[in-house]
PDB file of N, CA and C in Angstrom:
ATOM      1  N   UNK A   1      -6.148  -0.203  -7.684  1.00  0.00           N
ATOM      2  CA  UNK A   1      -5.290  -0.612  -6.600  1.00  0.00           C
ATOM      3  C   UNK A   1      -5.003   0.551  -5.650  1.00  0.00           C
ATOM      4  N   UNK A   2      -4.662   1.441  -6.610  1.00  0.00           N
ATOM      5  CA  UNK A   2      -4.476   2.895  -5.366  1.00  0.00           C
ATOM      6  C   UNK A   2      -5.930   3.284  -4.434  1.00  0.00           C
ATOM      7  N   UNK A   3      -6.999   2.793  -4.887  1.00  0.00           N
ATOM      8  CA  UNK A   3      -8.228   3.380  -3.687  1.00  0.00           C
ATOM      9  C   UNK A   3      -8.436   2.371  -3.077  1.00  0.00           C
ATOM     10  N   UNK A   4      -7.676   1.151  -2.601  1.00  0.00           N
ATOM     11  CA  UNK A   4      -7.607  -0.364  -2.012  1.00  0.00           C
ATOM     12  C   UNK A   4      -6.561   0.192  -0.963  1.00  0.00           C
ATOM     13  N   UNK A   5      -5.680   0.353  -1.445  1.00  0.00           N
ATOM     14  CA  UNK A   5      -4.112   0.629  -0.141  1.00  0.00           C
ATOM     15  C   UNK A   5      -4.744   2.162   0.684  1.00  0.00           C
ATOM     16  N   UNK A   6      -5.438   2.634  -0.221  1.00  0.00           N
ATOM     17  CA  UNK A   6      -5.453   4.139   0.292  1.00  0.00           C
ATOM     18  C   UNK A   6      -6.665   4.087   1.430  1.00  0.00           C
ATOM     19  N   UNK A   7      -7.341   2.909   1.377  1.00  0.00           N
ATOM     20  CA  UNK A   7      -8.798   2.544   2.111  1.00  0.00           C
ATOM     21  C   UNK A   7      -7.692   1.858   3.666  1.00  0.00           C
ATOM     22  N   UNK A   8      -7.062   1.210   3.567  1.00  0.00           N
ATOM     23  CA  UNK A   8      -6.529   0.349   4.386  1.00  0.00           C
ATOM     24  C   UNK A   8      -5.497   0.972   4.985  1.00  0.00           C
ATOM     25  N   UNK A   9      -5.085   1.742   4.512  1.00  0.00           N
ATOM     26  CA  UNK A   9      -3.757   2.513   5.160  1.00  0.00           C
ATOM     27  C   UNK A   9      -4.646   3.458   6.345  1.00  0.00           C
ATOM     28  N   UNK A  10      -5.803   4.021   5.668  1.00  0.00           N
ATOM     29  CA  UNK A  10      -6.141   5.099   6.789  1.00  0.00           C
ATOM     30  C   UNK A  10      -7.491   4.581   7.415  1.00  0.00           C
ATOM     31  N   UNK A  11      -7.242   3.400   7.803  1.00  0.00           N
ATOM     32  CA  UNK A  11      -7.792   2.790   8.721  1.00  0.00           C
ATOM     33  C   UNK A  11      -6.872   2.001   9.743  1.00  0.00           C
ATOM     34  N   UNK A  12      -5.655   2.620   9.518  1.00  0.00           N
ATOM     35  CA  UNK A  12      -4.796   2.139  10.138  1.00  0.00           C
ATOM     36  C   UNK A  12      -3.662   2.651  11.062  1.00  0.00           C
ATOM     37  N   UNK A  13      -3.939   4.558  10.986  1.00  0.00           N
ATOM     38  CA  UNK A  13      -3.098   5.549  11.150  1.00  0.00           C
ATOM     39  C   UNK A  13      -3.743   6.072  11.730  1.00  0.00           C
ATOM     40  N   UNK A  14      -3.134   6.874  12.601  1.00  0.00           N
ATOM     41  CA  UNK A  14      -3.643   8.116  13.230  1.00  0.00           C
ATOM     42  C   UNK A  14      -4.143   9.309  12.684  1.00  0.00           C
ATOM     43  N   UNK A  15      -3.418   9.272  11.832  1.00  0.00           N
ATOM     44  CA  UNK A  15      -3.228  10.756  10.892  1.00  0.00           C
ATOM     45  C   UNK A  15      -4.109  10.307   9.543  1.00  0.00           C
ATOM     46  N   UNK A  16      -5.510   9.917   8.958  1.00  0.00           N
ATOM     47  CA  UNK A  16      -5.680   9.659   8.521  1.00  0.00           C
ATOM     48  C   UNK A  16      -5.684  10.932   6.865  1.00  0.00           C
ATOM     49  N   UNK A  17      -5.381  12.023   7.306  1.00  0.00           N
ATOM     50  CA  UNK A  17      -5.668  13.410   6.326  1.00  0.00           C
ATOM     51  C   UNK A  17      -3.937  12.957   6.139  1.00  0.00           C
ATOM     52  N   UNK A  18      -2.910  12.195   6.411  1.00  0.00           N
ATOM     53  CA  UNK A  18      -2.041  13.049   5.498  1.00  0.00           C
ATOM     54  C   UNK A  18      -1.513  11.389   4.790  1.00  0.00           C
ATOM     55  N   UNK A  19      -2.115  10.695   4.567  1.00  0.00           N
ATOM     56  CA  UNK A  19      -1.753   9.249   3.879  1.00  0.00           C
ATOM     57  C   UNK A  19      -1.830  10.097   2.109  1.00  0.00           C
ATOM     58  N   UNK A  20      -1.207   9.595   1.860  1.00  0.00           N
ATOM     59  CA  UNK A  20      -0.326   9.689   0.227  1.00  0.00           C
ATOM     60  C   UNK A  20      -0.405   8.730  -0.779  1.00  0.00           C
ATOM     61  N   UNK A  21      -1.127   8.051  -1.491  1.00  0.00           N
ATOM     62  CA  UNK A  21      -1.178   6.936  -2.104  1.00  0.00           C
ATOM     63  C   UNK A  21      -0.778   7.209  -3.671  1.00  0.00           C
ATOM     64  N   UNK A  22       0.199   7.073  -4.713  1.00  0.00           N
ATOM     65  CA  UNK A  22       0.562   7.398  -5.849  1.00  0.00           C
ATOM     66  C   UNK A  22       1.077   6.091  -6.640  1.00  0.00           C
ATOM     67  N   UNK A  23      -0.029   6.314  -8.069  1.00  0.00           N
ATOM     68  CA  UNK A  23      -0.083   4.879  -8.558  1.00  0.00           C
ATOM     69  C   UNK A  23       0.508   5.095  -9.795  1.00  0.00           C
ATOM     70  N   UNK A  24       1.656   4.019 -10.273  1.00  0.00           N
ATOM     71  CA  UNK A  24       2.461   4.552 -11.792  1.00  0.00           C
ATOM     72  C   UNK A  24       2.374   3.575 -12.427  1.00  0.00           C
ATOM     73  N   UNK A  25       2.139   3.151 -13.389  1.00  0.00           N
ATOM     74  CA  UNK A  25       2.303   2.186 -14.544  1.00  0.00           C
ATOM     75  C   UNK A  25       3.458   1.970 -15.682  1.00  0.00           C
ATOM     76  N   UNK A  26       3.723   0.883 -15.183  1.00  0.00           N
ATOM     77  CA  UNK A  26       5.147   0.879 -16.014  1.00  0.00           C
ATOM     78  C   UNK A  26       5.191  -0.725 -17.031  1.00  0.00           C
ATOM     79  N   UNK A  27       5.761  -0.562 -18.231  1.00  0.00           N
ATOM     80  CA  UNK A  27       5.449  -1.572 -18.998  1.00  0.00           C
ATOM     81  C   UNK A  27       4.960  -2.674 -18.302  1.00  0.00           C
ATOM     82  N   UNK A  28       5.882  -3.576 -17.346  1.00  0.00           N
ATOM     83  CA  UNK A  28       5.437  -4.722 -16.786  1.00  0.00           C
ATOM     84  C   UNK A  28       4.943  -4.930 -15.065  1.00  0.00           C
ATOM     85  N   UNK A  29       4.447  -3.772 -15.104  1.00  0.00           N
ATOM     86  CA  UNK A  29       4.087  -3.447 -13.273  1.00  0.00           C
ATOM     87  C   UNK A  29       3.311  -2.311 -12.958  1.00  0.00           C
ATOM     88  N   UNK A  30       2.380  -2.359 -12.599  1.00  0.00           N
ATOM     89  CA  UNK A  30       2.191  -1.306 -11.661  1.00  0.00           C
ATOM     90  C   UNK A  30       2.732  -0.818 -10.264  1.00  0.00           C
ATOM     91  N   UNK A  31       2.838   0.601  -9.671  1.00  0.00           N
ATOM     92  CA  UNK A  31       3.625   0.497  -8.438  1.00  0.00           C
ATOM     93  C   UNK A  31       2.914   1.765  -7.858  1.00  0.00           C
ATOM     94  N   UNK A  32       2.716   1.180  -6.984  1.00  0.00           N
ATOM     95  CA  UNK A  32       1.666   2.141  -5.510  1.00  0.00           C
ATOM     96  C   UNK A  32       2.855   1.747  -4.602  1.00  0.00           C
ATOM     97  N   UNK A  33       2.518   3.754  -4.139  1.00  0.00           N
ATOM     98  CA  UNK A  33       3.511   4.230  -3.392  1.00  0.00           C
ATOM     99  C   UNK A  33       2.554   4.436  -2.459  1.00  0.00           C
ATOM    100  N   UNK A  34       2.824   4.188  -0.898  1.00  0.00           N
ATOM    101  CA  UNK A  34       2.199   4.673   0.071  1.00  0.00           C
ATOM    102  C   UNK A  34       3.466   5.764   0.957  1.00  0.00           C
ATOM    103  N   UNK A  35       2.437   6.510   1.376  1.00  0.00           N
ATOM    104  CA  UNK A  35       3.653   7.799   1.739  1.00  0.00           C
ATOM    105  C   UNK A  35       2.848   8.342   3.645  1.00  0.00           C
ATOM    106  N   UNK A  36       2.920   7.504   4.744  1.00  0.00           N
ATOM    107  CA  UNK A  36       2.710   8.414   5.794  1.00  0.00           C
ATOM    108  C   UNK A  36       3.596   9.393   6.884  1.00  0.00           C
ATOM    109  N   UNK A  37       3.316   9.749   7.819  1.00  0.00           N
ATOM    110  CA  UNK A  37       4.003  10.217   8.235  1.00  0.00           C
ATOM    111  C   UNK A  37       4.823   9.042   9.098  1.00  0.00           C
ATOM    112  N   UNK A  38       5.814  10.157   9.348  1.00  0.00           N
ATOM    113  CA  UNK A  38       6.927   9.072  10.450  1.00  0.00           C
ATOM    114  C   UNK A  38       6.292   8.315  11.720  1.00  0.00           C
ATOM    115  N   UNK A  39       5.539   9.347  12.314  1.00  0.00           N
ATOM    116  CA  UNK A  39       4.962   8.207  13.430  1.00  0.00           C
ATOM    117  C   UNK A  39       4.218   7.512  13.199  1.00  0.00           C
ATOM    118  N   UNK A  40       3.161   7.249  12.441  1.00  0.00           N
ATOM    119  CA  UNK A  40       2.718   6.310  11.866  1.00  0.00           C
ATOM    120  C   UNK A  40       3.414   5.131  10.768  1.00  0.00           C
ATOM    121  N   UNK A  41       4.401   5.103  11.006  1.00  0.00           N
ATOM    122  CA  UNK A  41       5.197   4.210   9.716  1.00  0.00           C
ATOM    123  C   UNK A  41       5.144   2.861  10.598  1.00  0.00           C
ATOM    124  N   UNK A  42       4.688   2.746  11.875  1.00  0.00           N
ATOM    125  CA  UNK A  42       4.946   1.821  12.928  1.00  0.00           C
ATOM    126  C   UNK A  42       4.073   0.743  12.013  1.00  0.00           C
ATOM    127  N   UNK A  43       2.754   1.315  12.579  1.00  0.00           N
ATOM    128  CA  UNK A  43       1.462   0.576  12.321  1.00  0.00           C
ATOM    129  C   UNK A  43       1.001   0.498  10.734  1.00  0.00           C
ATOM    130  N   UNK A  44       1.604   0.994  10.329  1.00  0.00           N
ATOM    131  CA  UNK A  44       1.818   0.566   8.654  1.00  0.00           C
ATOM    132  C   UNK A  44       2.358  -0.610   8.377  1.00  0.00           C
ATOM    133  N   UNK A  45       3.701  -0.636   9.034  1.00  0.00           N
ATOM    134  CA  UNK A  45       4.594  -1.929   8.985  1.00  0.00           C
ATOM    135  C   UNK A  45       4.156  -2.852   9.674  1.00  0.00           C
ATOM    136  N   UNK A  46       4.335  -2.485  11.008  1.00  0.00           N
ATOM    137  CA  UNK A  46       3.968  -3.520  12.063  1.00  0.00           C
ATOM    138  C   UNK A  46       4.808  -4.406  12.375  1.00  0.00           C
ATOM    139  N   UNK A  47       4.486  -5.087  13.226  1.00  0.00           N
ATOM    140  CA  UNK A  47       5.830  -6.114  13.718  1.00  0.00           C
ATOM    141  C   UNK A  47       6.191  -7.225  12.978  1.00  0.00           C
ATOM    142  N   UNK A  48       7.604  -6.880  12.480  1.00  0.00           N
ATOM    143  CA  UNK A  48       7.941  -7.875  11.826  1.00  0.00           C
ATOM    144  C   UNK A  48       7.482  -7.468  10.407  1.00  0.00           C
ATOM    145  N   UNK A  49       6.893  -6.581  10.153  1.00  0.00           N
ATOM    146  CA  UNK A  49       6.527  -6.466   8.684  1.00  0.00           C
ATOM    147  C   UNK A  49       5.792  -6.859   8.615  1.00  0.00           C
ATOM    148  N   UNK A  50       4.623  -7.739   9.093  1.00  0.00           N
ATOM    149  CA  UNK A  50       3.016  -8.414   9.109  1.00  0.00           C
ATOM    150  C   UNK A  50       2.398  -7.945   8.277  1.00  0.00           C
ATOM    151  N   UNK A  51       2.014  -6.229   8.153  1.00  0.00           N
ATOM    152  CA  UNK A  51       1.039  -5.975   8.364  1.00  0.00           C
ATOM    153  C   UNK A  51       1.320  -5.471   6.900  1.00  0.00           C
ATOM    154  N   UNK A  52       2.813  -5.068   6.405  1.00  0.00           N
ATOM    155  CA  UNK A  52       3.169  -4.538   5.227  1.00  0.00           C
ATOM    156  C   UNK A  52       2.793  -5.669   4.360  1.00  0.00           C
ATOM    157  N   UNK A  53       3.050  -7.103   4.280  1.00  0.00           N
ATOM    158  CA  UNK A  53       2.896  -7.875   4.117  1.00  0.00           C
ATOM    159  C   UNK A  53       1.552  -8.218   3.778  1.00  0.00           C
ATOM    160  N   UNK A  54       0.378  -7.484   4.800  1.00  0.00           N
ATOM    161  CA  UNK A  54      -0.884  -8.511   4.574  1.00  0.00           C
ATOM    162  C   UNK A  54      -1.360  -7.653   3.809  1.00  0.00           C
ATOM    163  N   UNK A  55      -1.201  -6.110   3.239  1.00  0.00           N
ATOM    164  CA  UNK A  55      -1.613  -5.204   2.591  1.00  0.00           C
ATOM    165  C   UNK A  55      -0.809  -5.746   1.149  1.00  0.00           C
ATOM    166  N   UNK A  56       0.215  -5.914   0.908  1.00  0.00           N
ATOM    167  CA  UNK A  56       0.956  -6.486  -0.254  1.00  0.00           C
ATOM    168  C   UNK A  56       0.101  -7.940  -1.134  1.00  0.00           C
ATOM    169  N   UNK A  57      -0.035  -8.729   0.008  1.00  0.00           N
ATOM    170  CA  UNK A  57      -0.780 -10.116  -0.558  1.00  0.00           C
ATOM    171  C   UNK A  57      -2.777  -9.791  -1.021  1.00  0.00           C
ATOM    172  N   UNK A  58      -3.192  -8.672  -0.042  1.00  0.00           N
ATOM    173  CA  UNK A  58      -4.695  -8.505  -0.610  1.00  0.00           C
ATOM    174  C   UNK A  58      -4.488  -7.619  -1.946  1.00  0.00           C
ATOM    175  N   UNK A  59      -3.259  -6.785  -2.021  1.00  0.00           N
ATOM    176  CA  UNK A  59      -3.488  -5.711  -3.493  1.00  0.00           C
ATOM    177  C   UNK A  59      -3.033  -7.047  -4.708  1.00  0.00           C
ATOM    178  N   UNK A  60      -2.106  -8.370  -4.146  1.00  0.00           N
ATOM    179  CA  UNK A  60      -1.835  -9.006  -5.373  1.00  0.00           C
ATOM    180  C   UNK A  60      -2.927  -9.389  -5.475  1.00  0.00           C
ATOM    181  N   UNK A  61      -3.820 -10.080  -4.425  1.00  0.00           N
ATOM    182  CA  UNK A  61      -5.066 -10.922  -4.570  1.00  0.00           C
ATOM    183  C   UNK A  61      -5.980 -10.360  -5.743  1.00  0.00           C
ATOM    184  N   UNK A  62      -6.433  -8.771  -5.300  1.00  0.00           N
ATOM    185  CA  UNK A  62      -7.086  -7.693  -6.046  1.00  0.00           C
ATOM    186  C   UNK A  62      -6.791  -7.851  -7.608  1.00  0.00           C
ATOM    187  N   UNK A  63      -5.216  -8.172  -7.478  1.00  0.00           N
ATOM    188  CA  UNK A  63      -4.481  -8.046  -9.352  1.00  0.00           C
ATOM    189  C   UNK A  63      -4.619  -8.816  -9.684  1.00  0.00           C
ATOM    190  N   UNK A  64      -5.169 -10.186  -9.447  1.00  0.00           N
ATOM    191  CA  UNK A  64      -5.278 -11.621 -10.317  1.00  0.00           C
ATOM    192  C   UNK A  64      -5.690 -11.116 -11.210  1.00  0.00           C
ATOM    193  N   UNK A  65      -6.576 -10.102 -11.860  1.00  0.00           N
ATOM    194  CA  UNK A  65      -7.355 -10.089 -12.719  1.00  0.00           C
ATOM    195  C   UNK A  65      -6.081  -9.665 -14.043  1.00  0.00           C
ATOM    196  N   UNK A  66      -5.787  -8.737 -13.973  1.00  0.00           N
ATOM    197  CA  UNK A  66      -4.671  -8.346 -14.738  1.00  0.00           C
ATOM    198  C   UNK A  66      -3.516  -9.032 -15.073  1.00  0.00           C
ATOM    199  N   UNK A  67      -2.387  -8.769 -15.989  1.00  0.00           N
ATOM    200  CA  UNK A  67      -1.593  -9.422 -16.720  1.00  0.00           C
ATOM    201  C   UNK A  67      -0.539  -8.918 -16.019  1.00  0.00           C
ATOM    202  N   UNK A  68      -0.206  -7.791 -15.267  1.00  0.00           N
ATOM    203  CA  UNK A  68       0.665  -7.184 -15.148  1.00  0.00           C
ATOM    204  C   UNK A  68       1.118  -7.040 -13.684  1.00  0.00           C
ATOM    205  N   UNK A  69       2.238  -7.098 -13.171  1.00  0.00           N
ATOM    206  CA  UNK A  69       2.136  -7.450 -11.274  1.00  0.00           C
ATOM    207  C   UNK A  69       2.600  -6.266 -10.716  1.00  0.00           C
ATOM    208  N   UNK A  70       1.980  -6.330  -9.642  1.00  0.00           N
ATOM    209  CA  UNK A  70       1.286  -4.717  -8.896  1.00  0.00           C
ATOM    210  C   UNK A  70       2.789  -4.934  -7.389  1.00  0.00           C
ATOM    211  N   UNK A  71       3.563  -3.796  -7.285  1.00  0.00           N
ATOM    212  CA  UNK A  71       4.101  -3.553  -6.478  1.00  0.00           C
ATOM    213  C   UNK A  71       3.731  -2.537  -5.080  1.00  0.00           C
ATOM    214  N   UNK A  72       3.806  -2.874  -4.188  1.00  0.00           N
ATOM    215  CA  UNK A  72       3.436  -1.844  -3.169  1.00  0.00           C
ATOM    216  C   UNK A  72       4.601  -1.164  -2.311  1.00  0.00           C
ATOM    217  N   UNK A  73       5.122   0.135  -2.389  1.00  0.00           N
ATOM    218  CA  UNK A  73       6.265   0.544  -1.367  1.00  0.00           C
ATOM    219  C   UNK A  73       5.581   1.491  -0.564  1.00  0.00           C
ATOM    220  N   UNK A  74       5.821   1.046   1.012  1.00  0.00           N
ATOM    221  CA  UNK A  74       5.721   1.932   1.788  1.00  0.00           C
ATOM    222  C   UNK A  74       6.973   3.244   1.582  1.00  0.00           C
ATOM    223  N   UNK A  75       6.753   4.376   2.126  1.00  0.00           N
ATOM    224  CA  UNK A  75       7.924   5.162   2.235  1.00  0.00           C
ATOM    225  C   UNK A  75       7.282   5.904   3.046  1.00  0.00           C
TER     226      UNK A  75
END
């Protein structure tokens, strides 16, 4: 999941050298952290949250396979 968000995030930023992607496993979840810079936090999100959103629904899509449900936080 982390080389999925980390593919899509920096195709999406300006700053593609400083995207941050950190993946933790926790009994009932996984959780990918995406970390860019401030001016880019726009087009990460996007209007209305769209875009946070359409990156959230392809990493669950990705997790069907697994037992365990995959969280995504921008920061």
């Amino acid at each position: 999941m982390k080389d999925l968000v980390e593919v899509i995030a920096k195709s999406l930023v300006d700053h593609p050298d400083e995207v941050v992607v950190t993946e933790t496993e926790k009994e009932d979840a996984i959780v990918v952290v995406l970390k860019v810079l401030p001016e880019d936090m726009g087009k990460v999100i996007g209007r209305q949250g769209r875009i946070a959103k359409a990156i959230r629904t392809v990493v669950k899509a990705g997790a069907s396979k697994t037992t365990k449900k995959v969280i995504v936080d921008i920061m």
